[in-house]
Protein backbone atom coordinates (compact mmCIF):
# COMPACT_ATOMS: atom_id res chain seq x y z
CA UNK A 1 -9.72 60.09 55.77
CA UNK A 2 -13.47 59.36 54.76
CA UNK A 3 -12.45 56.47 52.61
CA UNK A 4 -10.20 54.76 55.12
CA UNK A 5 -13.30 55.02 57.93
CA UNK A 6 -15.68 53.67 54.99
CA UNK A 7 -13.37 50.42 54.09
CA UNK A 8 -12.50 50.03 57.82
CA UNK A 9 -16.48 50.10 58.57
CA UNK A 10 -16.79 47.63 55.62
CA UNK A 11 -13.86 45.17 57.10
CA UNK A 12 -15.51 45.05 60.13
CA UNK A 13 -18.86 44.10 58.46
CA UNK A 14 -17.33 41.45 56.44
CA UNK A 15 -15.50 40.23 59.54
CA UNK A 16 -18.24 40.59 62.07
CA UNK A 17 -21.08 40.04 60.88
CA UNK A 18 -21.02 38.31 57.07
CA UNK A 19 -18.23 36.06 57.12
CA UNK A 20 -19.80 34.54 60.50
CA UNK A 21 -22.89 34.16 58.49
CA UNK A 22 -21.43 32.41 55.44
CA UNK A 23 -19.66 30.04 58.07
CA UNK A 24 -22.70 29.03 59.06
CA UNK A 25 -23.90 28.46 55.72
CA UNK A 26 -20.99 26.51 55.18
CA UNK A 27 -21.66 24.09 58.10
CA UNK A 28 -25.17 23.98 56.92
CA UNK A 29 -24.42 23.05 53.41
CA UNK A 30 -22.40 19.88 55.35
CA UNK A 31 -25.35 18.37 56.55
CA UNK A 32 -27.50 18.75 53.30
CA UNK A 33 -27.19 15.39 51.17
CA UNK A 34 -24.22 15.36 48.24
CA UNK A 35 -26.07 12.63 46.99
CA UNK A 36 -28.21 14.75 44.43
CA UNK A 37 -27.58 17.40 41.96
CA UNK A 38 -29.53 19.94 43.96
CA UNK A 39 -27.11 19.30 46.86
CA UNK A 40 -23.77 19.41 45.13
CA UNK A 41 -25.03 22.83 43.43
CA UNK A 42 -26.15 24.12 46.84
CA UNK A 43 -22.92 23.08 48.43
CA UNK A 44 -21.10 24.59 45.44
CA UNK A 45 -22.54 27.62 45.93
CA UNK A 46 -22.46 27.83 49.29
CA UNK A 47 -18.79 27.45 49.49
CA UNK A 48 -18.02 29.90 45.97
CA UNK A 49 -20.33 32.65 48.24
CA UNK A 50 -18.26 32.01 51.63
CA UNK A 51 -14.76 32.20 49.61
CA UNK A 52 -16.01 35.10 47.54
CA UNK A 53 -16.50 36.97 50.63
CA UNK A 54 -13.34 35.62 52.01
CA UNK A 55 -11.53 37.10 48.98
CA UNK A 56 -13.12 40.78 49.31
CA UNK A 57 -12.05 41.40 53.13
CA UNK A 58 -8.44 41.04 51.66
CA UNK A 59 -9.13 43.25 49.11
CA UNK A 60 -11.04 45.82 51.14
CA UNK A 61 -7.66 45.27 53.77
CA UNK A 62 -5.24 46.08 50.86
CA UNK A 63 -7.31 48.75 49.59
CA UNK A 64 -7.48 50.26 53.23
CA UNK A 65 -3.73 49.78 54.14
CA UNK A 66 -2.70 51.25 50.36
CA UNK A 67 -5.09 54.05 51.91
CA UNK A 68 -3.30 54.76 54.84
CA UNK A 69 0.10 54.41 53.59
CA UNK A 70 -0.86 57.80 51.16
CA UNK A 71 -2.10 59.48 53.83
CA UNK A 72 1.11 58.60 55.94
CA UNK A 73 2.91 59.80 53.05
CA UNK A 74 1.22 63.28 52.77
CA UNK A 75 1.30 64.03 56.60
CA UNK A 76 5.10 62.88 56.31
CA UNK A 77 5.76 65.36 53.57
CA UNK A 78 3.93 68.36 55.62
């Protein structure tokens, strides 16, 4: 039970409160200049950070619905 309140607390971080912040990143990283190198890596980076985080709430929502499932299982069986 722990674990499914600590990966549901860290889904509704990533949801609330990161992936907001990496959007705005993201729409910052549109205004900066592609023109340079120091741009394109910034944008690059930018966008591998916001997709990275992207990738990790489905993992952590997996992870936490794999989580529950079990513990469906073993109230099921009791």
């Amino acid at each position: 039970m722990k674990k499914s309140e600590a990966l549901r607390t860290q889904i509704f971080t990533l949801k609330n409160k990161l992936i907001p912040r990496a959007t705005h990143r993201v729409d910052l990283a549109k205004s900066i200049s592609e023109r340079t190198m120091e741009g394109l890596d910034e944008h690059k980076m930018v966008m591998l950070d916001y997709l990275n985080l992207k990738l990790k709430g489905i993992d952590l929502r997996i992870e936490y619905e794999k989580n529950l499932q079990a513990i469906r299982q073993l109230t099921k069986t009791q």
